[in-house]
PDB file of N, CA and C in Angstrom:
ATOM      1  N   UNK A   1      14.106   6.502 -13.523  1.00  0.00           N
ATOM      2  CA  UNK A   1      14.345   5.715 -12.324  1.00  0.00           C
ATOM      3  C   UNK A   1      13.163   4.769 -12.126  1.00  0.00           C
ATOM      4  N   UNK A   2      13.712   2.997 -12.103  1.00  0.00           N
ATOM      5  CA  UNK A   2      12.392   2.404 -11.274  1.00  0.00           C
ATOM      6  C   UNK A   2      12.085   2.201  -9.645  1.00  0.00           C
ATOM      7  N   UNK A   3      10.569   2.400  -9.781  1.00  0.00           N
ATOM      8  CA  UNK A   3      10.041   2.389  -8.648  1.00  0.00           C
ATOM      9  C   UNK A   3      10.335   1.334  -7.903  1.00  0.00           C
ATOM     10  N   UNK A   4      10.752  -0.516  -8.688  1.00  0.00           N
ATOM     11  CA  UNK A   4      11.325  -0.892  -7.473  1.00  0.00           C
ATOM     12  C   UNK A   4      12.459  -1.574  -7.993  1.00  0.00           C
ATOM     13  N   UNK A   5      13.162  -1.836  -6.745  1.00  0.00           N
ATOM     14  CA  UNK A   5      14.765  -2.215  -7.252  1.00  0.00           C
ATOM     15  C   UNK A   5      14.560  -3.542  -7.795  1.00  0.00           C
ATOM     16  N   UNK A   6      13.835  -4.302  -6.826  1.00  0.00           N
ATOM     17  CA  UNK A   6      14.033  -6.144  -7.856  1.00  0.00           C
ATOM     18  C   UNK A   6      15.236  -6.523  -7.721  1.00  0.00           C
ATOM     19  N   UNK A   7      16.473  -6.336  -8.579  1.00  0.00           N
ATOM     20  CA  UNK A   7      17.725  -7.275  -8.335  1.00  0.00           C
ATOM     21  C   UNK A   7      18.816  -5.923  -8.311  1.00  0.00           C
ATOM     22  N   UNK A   8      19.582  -6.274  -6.921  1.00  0.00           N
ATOM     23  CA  UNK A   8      20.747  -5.212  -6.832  1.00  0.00           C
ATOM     24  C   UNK A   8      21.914  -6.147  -6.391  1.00  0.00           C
ATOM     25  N   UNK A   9      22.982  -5.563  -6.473  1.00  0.00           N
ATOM     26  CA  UNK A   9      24.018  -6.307  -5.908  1.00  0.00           C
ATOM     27  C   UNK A   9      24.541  -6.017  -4.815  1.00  0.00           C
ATOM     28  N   UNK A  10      25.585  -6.649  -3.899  1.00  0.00           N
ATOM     29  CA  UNK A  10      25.604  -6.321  -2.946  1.00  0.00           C
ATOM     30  C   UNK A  10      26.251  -5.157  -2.479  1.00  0.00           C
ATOM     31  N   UNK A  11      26.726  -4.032  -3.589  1.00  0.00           N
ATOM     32  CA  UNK A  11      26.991  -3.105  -3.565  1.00  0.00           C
ATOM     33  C   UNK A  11      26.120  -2.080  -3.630  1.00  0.00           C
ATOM     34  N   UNK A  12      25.229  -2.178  -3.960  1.00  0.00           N
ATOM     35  CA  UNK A  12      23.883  -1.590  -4.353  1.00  0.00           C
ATOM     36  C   UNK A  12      22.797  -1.541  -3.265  1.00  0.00           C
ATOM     37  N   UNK A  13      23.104  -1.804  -2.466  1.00  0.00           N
ATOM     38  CA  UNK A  13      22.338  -2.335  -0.912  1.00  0.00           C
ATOM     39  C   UNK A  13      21.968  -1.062  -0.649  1.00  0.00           C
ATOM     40  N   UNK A  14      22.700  -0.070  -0.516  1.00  0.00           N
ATOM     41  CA  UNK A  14      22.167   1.157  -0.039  1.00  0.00           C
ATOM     42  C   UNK A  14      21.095   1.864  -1.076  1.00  0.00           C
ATOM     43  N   UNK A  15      21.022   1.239  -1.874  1.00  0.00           N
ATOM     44  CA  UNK A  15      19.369   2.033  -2.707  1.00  0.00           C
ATOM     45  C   UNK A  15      18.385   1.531  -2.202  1.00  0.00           C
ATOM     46  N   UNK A  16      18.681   0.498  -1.224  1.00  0.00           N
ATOM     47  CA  UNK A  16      17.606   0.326  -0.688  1.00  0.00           C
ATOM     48  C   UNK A  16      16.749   1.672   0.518  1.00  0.00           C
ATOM     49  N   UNK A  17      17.617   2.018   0.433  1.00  0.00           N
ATOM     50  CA  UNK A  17      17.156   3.338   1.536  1.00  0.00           C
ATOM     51  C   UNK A  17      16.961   4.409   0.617  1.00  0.00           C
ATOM     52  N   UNK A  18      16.826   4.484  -0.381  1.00  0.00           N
ATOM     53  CA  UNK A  18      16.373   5.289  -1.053  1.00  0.00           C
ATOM     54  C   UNK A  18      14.975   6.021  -0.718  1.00  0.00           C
ATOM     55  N   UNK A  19      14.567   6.819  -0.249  1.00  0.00           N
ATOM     56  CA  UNK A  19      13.380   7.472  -0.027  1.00  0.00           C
ATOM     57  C   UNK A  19      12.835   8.014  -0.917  1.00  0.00           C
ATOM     58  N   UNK A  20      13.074   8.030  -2.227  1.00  0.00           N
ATOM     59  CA  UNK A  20      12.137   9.128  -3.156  1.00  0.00           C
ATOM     60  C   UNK A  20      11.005   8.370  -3.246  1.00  0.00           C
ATOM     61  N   UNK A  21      10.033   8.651  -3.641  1.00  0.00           N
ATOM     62  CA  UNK A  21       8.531   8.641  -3.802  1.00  0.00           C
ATOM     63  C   UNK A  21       7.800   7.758  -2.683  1.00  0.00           C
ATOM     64  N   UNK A  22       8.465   7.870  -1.701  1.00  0.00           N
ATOM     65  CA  UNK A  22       7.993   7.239  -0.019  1.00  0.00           C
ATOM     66  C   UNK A  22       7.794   8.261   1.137  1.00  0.00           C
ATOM     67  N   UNK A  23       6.815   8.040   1.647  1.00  0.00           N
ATOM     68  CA  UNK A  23       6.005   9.037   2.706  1.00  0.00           C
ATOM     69  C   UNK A  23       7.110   9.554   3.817  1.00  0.00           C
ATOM     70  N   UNK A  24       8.468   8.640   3.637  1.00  0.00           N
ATOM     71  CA  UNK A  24       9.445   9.002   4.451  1.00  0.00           C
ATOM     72  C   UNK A  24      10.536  10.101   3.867  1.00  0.00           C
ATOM     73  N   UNK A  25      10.167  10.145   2.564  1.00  0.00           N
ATOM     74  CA  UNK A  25      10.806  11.500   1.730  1.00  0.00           C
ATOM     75  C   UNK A  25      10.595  12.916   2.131  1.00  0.00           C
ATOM     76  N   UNK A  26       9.648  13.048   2.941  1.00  0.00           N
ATOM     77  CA  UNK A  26       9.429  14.773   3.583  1.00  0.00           C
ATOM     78  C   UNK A  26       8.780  15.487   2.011  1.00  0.00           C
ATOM     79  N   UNK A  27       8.814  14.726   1.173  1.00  0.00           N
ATOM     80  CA  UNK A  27       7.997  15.233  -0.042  1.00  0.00           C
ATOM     81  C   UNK A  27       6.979  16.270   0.363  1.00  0.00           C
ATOM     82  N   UNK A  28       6.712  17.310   0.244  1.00  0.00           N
ATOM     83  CA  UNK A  28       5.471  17.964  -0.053  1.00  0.00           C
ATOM     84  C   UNK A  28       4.413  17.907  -1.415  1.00  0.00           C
ATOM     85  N   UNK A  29       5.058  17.000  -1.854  1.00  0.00           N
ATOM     86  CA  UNK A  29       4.104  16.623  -2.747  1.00  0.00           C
ATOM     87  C   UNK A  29       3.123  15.275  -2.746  1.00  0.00           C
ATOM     88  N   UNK A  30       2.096  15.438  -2.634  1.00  0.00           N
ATOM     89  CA  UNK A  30       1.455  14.260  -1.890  1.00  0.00           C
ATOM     90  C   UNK A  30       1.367  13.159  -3.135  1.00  0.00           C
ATOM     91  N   UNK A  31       1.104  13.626  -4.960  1.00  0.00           N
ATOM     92  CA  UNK A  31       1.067  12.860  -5.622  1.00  0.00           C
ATOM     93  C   UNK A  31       2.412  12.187  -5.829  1.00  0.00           C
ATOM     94  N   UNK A  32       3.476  12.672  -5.155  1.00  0.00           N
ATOM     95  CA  UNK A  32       4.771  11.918  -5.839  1.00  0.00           C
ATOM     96  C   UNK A  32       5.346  10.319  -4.471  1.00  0.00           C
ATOM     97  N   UNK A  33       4.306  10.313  -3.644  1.00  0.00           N
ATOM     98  CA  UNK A  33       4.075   9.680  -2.721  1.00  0.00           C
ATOM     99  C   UNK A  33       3.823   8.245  -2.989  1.00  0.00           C
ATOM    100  N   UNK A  34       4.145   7.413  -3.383  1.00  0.00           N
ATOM    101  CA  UNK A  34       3.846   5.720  -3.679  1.00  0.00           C
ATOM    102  C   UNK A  34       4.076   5.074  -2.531  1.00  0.00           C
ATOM    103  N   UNK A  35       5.027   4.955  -1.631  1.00  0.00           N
ATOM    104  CA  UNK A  35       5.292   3.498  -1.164  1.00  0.00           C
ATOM    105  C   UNK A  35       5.324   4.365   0.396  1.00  0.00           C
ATOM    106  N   UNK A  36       5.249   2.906   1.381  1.00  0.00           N
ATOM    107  CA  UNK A  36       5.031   3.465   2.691  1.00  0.00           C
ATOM    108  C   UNK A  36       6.581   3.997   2.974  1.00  0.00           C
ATOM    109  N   UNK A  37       7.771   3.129   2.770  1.00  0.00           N
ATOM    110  CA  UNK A  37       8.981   3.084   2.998  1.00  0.00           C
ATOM    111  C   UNK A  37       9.843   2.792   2.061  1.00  0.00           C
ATOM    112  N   UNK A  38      10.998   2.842   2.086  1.00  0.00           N
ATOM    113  CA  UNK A  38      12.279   2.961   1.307  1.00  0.00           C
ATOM    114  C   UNK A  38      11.994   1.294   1.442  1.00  0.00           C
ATOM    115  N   UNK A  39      11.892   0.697   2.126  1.00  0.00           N
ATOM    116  CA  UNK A  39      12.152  -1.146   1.930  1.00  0.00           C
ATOM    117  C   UNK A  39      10.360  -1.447   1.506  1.00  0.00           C
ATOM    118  N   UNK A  40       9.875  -0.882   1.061  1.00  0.00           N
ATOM    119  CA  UNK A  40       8.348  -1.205   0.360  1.00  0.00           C
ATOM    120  C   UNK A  40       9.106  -1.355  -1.348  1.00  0.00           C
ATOM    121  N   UNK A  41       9.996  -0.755  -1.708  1.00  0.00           N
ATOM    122  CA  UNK A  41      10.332  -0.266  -3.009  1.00  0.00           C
ATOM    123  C   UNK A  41      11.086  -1.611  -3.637  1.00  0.00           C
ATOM    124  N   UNK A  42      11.849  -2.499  -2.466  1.00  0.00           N
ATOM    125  CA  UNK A  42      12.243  -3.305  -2.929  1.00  0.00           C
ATOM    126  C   UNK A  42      11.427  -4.830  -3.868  1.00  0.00           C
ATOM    127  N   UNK A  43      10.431  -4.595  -3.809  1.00  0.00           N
ATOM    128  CA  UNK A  43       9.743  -5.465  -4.863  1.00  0.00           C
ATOM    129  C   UNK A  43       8.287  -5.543  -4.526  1.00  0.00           C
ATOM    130  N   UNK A  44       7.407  -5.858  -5.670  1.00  0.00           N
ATOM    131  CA  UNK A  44       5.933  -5.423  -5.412  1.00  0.00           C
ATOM    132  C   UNK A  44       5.209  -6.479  -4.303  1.00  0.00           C
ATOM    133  N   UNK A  45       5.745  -7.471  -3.648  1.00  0.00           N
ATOM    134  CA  UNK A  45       6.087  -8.232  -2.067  1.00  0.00           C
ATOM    135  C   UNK A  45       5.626  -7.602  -1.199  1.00  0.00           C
ATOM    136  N   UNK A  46       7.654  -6.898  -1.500  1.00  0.00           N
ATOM    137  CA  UNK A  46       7.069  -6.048   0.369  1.00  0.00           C
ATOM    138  C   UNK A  46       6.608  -5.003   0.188  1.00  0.00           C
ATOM    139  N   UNK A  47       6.631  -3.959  -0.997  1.00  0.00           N
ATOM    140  CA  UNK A  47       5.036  -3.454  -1.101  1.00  0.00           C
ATOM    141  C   UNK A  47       4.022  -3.520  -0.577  1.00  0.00           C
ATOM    142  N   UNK A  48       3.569  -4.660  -0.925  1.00  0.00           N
ATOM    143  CA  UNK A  48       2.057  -4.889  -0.335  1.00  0.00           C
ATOM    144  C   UNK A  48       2.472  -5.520   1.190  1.00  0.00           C
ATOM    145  N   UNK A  49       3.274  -6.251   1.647  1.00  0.00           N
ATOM    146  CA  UNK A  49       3.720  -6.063   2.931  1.00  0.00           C
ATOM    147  C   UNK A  49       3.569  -5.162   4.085  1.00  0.00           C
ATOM    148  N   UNK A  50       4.195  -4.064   3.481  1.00  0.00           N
ATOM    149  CA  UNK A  50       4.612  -2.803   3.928  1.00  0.00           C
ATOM    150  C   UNK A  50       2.774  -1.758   3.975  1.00  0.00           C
ATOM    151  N   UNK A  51       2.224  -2.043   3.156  1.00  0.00           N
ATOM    152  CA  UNK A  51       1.162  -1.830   2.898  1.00  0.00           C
ATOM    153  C   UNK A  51       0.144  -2.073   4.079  1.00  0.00           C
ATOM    154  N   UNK A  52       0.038  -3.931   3.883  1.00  0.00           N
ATOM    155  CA  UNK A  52      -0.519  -4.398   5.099  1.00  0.00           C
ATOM    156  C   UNK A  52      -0.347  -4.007   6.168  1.00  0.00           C
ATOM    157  N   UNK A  53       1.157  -3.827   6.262  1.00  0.00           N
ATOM    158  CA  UNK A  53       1.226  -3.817   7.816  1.00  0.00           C
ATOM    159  C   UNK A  53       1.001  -2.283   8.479  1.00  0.00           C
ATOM    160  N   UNK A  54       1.240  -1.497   7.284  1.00  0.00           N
ATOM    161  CA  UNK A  54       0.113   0.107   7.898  1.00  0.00           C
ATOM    162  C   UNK A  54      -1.059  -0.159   7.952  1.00  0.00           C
ATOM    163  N   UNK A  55      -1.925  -0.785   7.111  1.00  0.00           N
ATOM    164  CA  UNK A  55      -3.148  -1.100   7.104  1.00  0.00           C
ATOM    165  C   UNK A  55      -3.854  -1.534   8.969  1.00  0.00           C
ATOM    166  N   UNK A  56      -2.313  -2.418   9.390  1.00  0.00           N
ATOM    167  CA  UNK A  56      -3.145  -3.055  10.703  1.00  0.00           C
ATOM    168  C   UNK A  56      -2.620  -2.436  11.833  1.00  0.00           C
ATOM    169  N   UNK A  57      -1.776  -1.679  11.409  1.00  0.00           N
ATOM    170  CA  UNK A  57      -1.154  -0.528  12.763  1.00  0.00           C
ATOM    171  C   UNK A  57      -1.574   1.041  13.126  1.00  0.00           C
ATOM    172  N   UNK A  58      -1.685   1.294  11.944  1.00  0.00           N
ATOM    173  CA  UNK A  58      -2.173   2.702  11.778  1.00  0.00           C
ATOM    174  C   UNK A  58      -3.130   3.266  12.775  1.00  0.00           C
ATOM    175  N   UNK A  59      -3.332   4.103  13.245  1.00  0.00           N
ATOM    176  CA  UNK A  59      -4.414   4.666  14.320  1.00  0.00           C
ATOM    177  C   UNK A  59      -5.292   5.399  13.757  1.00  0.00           C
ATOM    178  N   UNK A  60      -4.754   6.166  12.724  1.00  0.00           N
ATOM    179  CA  UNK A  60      -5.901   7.257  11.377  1.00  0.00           C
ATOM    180  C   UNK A  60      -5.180   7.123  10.524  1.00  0.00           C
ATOM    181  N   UNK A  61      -5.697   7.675   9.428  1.00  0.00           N
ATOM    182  CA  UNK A  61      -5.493   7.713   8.108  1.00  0.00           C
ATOM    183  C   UNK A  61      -4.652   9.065   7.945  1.00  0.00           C
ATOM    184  N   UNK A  62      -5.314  10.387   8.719  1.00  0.00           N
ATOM    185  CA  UNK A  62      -4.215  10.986   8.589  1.00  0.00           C
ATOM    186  C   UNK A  62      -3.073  11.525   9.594  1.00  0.00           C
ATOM    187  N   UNK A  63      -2.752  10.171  10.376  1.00  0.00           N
ATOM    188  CA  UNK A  63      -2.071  10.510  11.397  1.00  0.00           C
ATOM    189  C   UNK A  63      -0.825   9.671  10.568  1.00  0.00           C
ATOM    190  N   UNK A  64      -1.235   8.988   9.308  1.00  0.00           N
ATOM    191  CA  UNK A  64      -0.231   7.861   8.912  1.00  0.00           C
ATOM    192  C   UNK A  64       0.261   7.990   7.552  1.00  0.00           C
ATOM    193  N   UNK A  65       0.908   7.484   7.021  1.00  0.00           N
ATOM    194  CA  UNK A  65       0.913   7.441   5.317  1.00  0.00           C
ATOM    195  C   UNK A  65      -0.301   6.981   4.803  1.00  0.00           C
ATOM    196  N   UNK A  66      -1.595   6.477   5.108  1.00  0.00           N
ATOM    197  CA  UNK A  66      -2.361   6.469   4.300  1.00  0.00           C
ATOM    198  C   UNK A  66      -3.563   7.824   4.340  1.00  0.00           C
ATOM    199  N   UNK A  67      -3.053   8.841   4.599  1.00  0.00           N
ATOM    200  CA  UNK A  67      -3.111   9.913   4.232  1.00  0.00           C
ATOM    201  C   UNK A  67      -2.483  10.587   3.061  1.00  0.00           C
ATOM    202  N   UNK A  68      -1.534   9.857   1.974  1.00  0.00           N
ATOM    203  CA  UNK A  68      -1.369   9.607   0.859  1.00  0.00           C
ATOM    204  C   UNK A  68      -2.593   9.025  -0.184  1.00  0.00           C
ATOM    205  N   UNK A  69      -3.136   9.973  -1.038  1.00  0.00           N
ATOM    206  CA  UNK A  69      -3.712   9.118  -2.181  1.00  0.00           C
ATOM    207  C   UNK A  69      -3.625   7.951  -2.666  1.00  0.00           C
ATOM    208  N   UNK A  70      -1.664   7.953  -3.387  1.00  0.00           N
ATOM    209  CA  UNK A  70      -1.814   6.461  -3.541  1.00  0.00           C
ATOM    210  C   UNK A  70      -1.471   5.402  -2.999  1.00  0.00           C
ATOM    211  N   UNK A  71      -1.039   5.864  -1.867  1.00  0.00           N
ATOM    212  CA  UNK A  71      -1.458   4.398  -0.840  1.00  0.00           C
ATOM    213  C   UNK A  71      -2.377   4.000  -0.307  1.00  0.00           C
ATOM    214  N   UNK A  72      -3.272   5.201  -0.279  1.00  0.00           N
ATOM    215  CA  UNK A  72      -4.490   4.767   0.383  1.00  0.00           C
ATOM    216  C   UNK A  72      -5.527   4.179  -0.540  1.00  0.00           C
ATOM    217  N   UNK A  73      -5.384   4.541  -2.234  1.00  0.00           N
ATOM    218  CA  UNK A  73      -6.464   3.868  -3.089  1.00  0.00           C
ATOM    219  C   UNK A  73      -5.538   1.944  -2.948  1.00  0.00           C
ATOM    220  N   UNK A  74      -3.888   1.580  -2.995  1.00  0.00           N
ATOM    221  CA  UNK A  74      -3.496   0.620  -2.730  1.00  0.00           C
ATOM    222  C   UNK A  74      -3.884  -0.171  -1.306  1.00  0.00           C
ATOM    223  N   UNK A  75      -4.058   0.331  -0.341  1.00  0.00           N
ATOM    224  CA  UNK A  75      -5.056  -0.225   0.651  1.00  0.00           C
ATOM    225  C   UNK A  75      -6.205  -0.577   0.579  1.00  0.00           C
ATOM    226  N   UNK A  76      -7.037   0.649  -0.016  1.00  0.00           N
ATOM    227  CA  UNK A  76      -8.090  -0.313  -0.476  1.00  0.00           C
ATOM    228  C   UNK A  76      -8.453  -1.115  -1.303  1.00  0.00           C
ATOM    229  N   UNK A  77      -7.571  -0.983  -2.088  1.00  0.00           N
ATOM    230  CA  UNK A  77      -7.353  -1.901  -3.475  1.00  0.00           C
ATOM    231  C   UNK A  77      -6.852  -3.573  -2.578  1.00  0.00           C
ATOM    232  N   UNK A  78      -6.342  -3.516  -1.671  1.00  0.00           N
ATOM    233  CA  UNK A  78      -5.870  -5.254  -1.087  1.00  0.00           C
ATOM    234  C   UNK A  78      -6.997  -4.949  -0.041  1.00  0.00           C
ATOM    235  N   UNK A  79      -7.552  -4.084   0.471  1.00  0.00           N
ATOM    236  CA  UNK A  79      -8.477  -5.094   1.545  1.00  0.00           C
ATOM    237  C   UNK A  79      -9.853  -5.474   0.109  1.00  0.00           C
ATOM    238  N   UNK A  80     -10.251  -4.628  -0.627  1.00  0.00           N
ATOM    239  CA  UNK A  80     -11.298  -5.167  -1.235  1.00  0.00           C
ATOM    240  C   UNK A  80     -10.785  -6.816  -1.748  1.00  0.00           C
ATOM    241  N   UNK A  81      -9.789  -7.024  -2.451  1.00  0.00           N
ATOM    242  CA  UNK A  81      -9.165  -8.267  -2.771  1.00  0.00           C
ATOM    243  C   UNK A  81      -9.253  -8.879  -1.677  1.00  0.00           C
ATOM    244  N   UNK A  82      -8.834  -8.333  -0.254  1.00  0.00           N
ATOM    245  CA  UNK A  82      -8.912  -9.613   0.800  1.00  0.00           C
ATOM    246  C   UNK A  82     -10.584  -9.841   0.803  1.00  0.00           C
ATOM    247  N   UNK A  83     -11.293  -9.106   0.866  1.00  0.00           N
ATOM    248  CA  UNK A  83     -12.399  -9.509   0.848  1.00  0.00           C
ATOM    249  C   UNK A  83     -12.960 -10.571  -0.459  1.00  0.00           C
ATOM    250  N   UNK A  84     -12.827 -10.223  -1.478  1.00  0.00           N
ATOM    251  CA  UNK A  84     -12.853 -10.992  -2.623  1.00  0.00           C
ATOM    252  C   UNK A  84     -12.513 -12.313  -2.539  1.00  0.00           C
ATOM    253  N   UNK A  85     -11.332 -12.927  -1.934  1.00  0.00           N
ATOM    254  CA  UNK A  85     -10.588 -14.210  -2.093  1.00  0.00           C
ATOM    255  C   UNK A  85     -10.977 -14.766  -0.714  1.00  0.00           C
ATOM    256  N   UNK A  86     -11.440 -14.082   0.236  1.00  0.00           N
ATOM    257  CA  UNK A  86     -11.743 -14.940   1.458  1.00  0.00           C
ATOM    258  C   UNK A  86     -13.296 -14.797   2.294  1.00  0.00           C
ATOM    259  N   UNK A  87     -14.205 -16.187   1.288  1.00  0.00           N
ATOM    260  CA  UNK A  87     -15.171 -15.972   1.842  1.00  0.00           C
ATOM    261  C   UNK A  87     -15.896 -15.265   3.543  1.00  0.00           C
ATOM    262  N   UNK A  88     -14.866 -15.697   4.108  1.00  0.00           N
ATOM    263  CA  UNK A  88     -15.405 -15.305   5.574  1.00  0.00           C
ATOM    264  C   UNK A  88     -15.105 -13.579   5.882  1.00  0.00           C
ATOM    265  N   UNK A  89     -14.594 -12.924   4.811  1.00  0.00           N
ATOM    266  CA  UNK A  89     -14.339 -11.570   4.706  1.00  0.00           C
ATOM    267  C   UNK A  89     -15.408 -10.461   3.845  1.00  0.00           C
ATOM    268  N   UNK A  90     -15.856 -11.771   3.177  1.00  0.00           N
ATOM    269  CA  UNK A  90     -17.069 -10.850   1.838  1.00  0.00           C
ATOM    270  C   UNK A  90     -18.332 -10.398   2.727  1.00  0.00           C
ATOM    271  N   UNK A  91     -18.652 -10.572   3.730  1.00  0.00           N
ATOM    272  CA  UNK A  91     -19.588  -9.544   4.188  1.00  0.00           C
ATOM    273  C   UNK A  91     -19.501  -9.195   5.546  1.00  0.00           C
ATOM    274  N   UNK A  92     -18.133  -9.583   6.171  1.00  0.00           N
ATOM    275  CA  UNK A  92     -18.106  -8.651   7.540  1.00  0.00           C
ATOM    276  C   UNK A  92     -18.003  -7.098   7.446  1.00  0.00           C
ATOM    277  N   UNK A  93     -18.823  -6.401   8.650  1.00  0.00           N
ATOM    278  CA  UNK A  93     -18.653  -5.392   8.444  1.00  0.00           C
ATOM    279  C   UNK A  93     -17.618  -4.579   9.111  1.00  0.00           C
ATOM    280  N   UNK A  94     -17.027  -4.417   9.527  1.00  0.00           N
ATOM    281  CA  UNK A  94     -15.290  -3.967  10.207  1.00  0.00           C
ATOM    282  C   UNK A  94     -14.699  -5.288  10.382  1.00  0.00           C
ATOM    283  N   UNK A  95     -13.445  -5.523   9.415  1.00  0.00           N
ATOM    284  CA  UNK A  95     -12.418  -6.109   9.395  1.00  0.00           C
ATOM    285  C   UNK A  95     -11.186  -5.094  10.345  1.00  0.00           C
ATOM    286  N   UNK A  96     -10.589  -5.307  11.050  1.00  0.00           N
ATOM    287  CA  UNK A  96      -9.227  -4.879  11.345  1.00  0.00           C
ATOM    288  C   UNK A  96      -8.232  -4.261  10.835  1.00  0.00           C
ATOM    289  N   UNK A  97      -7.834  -4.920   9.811  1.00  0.00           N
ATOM    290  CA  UNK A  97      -7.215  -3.857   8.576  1.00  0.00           C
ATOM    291  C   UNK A  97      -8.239  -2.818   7.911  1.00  0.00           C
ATOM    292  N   UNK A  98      -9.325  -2.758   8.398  1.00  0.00           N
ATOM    293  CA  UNK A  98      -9.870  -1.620   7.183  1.00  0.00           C
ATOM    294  C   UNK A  98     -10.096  -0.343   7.981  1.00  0.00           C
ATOM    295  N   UNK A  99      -9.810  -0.296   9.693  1.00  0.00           N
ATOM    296  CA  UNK A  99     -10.185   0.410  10.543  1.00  0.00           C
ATOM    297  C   UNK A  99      -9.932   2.187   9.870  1.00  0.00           C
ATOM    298  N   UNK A 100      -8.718   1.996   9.077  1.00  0.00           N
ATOM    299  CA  UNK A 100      -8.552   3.409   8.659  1.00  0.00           C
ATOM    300  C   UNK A 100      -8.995   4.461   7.390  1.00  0.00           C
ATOM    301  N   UNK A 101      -9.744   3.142   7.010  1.00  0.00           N
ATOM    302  CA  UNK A 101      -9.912   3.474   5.213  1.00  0.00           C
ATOM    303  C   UNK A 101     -11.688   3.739   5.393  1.00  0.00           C
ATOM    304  N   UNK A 102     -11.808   4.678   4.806  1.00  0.00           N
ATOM    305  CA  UNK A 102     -13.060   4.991   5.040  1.00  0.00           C
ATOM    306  C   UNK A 102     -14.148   4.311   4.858  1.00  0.00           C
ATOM    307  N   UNK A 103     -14.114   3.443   3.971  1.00  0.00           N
ATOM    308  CA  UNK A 103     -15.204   2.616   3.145  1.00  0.00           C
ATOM    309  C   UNK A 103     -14.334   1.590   2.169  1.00  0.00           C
ATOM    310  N   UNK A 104     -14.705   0.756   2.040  1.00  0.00           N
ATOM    311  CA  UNK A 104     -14.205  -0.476   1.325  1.00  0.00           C
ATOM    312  C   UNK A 104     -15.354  -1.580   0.086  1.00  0.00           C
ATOM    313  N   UNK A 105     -15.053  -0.730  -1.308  1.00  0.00           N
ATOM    314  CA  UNK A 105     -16.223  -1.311  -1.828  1.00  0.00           C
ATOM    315  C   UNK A 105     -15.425  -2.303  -2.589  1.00  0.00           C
ATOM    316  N   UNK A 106     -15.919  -3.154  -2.556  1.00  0.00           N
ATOM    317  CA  UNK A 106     -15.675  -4.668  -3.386  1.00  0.00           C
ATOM    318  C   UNK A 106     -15.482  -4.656  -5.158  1.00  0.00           C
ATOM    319  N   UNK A 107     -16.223  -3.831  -5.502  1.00  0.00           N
ATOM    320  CA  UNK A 107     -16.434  -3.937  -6.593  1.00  0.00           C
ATOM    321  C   UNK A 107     -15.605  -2.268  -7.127  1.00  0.00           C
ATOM    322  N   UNK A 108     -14.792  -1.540  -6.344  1.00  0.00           N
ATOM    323  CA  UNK A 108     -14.279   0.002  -6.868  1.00  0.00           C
ATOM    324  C   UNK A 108     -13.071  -0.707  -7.963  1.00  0.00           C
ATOM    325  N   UNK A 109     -12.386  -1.785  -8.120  1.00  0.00           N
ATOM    326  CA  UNK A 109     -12.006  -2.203  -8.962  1.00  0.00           C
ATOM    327  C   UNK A 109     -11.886  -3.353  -9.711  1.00  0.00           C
ATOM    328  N   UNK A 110     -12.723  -3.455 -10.004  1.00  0.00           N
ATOM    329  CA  UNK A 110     -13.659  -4.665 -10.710  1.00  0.00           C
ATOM    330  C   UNK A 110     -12.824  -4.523 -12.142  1.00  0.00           C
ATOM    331  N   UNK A 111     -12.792  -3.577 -13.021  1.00  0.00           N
ATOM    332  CA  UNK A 111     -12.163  -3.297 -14.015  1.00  0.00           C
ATOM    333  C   UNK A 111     -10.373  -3.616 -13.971  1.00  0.00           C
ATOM    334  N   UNK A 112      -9.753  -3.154 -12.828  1.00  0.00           N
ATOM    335  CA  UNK A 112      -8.487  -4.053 -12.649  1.00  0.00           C
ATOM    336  C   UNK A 112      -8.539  -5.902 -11.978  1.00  0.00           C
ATOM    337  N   UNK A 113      -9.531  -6.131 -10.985  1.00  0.00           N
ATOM    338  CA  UNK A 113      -9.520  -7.470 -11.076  1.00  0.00           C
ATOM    339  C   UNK A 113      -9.947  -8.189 -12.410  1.00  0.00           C
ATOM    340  N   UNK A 114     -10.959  -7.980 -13.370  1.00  0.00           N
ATOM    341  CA  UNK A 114     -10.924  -8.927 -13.866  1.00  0.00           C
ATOM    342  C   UNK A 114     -10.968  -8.549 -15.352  1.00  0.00           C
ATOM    343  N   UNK A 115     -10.031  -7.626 -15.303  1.00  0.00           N
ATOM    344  CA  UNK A 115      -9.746  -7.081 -17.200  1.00  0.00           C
ATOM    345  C   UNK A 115      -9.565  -8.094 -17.786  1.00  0.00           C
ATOM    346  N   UNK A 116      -9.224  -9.174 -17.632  1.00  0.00           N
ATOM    347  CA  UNK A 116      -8.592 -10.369 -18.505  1.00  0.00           C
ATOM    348  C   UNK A 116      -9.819 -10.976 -18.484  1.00  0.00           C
TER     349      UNK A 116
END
């Protein structure tokens, strides 16, 4: 099974509610946990969408899905990038979106930004 749908037809609409490997699955398994929601899955977009927008709502980390591993290394993985691409972000120290993430180092993936 892929993790995201990309192109369905309009019969196919209801995989969009698909919950497996989303914090809305009741999973007890915390590693099988990827996406915030069943509509995060629909393309790596609203992914990071869906991402963001826990990032700026959230009250704790573990009051929320980023009490998930891998959403929470994907949170910090886009605020370090927001910091990266927007000078006026590379050395504030509390940004808004980062209120829940413990620490935000710039450089924790240096090896995925700039493998190429």
């Amino acid at each position: 099974q892929d993790l995201y749908f990309y192109n369905f037809s309009a019969e196919e609409w209801q995989t969009v509610y698909d919950t497996t490997y989303t914090a809305e699955s009741g999973s007890g398994d915390e590693d099988s946990v990827w996406f915030v929601r069943a509509y995060s899955r629909l393309d790596y977009n609203e992914d990071t969408a869906t991402t963001f927008e826990l990032m700026c709502t959230a009250d704790s980390a573990e009051g929320s899905a980023l009490k998930y591993p891998h959403i929470n290394e994907k949170a910090r993985y886009l605020a370090a990038v927001l910091r990266i691409c927007f000078p006026s972000c590379t050395d504030a120290e509390n940004l808004p979106w980062e209120k829940c993430l413990q620490s935000v180092d710039i450089h924790e993936f240096d090896d995925i930004i700039y493998s190429r």
